[in-house]
PDB file of N, CA and C in Angstrom:
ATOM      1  N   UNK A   1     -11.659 -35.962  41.763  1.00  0.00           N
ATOM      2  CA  UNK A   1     -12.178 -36.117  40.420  1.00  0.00           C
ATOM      3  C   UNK A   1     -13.698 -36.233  40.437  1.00  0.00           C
ATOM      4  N   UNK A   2     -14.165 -36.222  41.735  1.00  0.00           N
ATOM      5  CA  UNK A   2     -16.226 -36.411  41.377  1.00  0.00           C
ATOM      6  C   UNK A   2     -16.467 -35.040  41.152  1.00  0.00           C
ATOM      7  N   UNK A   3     -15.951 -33.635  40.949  1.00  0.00           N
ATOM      8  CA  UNK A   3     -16.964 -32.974  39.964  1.00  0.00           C
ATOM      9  C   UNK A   3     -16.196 -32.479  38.855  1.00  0.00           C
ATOM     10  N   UNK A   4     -15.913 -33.658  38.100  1.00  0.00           N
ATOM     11  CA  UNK A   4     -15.610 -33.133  36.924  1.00  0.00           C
ATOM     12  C   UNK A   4     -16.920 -32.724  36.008  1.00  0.00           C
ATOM     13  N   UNK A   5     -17.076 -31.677  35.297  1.00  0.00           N
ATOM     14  CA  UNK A   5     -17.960 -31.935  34.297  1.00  0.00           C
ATOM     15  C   UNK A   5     -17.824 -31.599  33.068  1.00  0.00           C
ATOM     16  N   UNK A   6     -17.602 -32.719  31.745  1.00  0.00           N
ATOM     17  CA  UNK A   6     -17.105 -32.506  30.487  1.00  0.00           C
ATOM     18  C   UNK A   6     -18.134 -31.518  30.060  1.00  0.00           C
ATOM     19  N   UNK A   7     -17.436 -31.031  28.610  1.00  0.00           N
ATOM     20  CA  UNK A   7     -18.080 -29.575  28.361  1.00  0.00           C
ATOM     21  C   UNK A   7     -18.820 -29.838  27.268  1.00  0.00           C
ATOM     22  N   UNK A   8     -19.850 -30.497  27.179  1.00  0.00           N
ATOM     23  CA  UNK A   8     -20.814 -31.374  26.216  1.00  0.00           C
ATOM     24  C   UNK A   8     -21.658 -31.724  27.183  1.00  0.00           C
ATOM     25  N   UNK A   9     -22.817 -31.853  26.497  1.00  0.00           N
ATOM     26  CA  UNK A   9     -24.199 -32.764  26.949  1.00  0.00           C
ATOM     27  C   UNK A   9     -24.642 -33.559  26.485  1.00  0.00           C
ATOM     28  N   UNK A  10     -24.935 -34.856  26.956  1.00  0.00           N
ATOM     29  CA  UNK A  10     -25.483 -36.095  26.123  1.00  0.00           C
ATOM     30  C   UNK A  10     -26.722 -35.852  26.403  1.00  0.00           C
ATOM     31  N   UNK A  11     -27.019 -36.206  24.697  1.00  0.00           N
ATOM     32  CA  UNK A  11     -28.534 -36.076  24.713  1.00  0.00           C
ATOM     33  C   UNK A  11     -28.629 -37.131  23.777  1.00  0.00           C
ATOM     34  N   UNK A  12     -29.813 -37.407  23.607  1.00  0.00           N
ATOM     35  CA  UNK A  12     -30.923 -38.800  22.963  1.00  0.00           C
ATOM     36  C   UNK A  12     -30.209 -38.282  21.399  1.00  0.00           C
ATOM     37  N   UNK A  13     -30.288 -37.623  20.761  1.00  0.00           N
ATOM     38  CA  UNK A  13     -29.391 -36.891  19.283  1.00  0.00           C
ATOM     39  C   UNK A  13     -28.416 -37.350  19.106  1.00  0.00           C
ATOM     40  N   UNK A  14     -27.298 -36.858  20.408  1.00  0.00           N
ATOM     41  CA  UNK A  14     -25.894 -37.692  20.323  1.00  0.00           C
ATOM     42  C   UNK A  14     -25.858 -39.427  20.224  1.00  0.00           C
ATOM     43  N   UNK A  15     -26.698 -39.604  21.417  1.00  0.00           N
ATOM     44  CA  UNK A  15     -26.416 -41.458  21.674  1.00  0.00           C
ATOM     45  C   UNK A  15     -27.345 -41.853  20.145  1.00  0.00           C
ATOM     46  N   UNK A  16     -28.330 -41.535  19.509  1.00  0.00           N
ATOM     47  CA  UNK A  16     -28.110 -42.076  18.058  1.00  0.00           C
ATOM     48  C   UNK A  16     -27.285 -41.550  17.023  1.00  0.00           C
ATOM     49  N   UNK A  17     -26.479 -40.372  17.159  1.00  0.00           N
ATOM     50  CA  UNK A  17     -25.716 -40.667  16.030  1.00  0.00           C
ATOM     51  C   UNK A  17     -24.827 -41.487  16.428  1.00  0.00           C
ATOM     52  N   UNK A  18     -24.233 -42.227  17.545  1.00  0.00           N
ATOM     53  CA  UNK A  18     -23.126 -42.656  17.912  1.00  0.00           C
ATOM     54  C   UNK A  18     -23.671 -44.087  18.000  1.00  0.00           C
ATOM     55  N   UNK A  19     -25.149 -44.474  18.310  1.00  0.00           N
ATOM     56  CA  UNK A  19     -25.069 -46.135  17.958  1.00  0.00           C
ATOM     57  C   UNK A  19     -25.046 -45.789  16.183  1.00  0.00           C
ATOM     58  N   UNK A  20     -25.905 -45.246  15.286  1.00  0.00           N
ATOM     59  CA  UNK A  20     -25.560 -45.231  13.890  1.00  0.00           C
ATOM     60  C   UNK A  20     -24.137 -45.577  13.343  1.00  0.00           C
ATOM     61  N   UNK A  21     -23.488 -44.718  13.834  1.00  0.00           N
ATOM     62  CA  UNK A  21     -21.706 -44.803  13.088  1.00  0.00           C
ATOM     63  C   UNK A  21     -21.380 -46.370  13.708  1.00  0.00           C
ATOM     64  N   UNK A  22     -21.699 -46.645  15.474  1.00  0.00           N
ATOM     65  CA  UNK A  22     -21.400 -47.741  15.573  1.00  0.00           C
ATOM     66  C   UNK A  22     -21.781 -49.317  15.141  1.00  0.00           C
ATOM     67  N   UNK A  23     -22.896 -49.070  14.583  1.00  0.00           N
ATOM     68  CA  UNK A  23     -23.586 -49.810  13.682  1.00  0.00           C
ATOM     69  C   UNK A  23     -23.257 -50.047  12.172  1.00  0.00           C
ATOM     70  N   UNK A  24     -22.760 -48.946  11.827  1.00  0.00           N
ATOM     71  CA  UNK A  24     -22.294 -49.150  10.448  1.00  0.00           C
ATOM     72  C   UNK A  24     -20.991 -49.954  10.245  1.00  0.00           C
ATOM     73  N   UNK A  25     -20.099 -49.039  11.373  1.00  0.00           N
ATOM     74  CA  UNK A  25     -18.814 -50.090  11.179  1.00  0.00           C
ATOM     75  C   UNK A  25     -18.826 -51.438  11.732  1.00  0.00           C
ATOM     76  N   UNK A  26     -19.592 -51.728  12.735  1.00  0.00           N
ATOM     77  CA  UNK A  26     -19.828 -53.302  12.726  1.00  0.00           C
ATOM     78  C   UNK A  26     -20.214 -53.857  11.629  1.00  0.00           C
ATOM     79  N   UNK A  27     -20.638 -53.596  10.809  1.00  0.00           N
ATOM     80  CA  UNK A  27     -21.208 -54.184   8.949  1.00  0.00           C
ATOM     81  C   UNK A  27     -19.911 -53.968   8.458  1.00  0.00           C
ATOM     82  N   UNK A  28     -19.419 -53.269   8.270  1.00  0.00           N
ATOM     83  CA  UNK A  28     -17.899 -52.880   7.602  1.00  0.00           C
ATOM     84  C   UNK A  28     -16.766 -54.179   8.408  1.00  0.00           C
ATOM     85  N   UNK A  29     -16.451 -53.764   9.331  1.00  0.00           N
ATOM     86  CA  UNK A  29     -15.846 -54.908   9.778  1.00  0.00           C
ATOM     87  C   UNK A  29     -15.938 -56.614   9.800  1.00  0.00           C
ATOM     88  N   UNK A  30     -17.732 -56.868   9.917  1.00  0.00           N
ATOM     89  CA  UNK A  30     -17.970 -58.012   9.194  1.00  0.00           C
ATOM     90  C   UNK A  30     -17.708 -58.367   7.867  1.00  0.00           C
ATOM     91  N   UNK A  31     -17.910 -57.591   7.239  1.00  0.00           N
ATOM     92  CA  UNK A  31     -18.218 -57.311   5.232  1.00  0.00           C
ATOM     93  C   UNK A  31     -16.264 -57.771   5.310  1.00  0.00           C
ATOM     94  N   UNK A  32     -15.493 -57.249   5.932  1.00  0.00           N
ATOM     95  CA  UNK A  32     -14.476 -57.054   5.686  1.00  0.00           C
ATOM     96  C   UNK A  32     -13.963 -58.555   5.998  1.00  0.00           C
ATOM     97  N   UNK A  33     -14.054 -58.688   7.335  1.00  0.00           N
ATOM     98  CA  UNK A  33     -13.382 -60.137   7.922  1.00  0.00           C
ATOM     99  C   UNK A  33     -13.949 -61.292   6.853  1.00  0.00           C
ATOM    100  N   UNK A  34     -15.402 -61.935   6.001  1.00  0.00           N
ATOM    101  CA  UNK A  34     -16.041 -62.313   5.396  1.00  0.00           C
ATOM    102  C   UNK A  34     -15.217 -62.387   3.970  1.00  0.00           C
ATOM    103  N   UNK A  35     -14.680 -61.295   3.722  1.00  0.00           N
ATOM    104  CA  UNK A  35     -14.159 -61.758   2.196  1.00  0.00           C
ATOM    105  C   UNK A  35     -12.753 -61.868   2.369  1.00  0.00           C
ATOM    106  N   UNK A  36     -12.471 -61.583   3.773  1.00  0.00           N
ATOM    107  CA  UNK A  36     -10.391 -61.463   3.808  1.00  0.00           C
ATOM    108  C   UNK A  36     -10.002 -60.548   2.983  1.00  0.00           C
ATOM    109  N   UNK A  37     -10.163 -59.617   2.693  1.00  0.00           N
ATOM    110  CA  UNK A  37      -9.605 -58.237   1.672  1.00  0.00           C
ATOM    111  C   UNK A  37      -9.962 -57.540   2.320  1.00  0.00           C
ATOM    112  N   UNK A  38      -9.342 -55.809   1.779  1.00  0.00           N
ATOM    113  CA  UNK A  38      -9.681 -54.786   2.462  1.00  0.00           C
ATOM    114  C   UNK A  38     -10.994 -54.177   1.362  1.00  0.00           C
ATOM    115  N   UNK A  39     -11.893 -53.522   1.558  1.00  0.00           N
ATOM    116  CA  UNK A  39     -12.811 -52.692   1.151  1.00  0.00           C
ATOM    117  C   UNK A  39     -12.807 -52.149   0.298  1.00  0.00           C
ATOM    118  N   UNK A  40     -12.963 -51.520  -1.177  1.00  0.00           N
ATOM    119  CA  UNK A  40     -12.445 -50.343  -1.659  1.00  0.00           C
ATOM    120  C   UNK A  40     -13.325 -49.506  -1.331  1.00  0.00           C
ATOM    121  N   UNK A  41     -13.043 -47.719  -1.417  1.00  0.00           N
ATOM    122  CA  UNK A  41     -13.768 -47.001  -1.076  1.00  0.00           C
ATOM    123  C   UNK A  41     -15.265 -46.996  -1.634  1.00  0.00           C
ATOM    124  N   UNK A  42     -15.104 -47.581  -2.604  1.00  0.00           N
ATOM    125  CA  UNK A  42     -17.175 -47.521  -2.999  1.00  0.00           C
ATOM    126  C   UNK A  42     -17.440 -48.386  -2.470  1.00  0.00           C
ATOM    127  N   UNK A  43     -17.166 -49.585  -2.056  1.00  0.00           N
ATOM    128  CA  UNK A  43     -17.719 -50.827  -1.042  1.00  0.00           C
ATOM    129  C   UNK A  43     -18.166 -50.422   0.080  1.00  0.00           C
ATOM    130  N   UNK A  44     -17.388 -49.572   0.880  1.00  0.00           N
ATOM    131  CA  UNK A  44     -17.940 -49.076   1.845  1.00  0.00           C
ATOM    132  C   UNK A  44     -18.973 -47.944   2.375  1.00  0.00           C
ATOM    133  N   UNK A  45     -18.792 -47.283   0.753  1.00  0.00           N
ATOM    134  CA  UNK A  45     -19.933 -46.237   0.931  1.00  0.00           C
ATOM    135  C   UNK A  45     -21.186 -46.850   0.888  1.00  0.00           C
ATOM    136  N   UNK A  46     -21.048 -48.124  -0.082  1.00  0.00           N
ATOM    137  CA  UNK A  46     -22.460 -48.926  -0.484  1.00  0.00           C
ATOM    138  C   UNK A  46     -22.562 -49.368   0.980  1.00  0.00           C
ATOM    139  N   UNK A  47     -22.501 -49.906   2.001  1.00  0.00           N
ATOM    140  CA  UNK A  47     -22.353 -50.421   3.201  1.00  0.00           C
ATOM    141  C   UNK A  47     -23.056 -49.350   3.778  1.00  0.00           C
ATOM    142  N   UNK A  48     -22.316 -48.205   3.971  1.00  0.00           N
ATOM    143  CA  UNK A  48     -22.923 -47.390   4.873  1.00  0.00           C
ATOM    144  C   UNK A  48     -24.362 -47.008   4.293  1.00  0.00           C
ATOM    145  N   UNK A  49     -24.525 -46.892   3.390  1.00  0.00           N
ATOM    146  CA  UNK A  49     -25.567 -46.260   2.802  1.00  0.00           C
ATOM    147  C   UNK A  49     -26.824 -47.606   2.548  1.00  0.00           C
ATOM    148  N   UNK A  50     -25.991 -48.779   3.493  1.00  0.00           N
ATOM    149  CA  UNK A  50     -27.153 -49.916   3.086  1.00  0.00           C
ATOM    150  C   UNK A  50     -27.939 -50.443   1.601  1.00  0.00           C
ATOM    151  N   UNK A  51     -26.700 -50.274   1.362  1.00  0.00           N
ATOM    152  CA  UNK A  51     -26.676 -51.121  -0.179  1.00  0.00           C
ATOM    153  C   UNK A  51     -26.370 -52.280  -0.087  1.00  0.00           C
TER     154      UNK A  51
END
């Protein structure tokens, strides 16, 4: 298994969109655990969109 090589390249582009999304849903998941309910869909758009 040492030469596998997946068929993608990480680049500096990828690793921020992927802390972004992972950043958002950590707010979502807090926002969420915080009121004990689930989200409705405009709650969470306001979230992502840092409202």
């Amino acid at each position: 298994m040492g030469d596998y090589r997946p068929p993608f390249t990480v680049t500096n582009r990828i690793l921020l969109y992927v802390s972004s999304v992972s950043e958002k849903a950590g707010r979502i998941t807090a926002l969420g655990s915080l009121t004990a309910n689930s989200l409705t869909l405009g709650q969470v758009r306001d979230v992502i969109s840092g409202r």
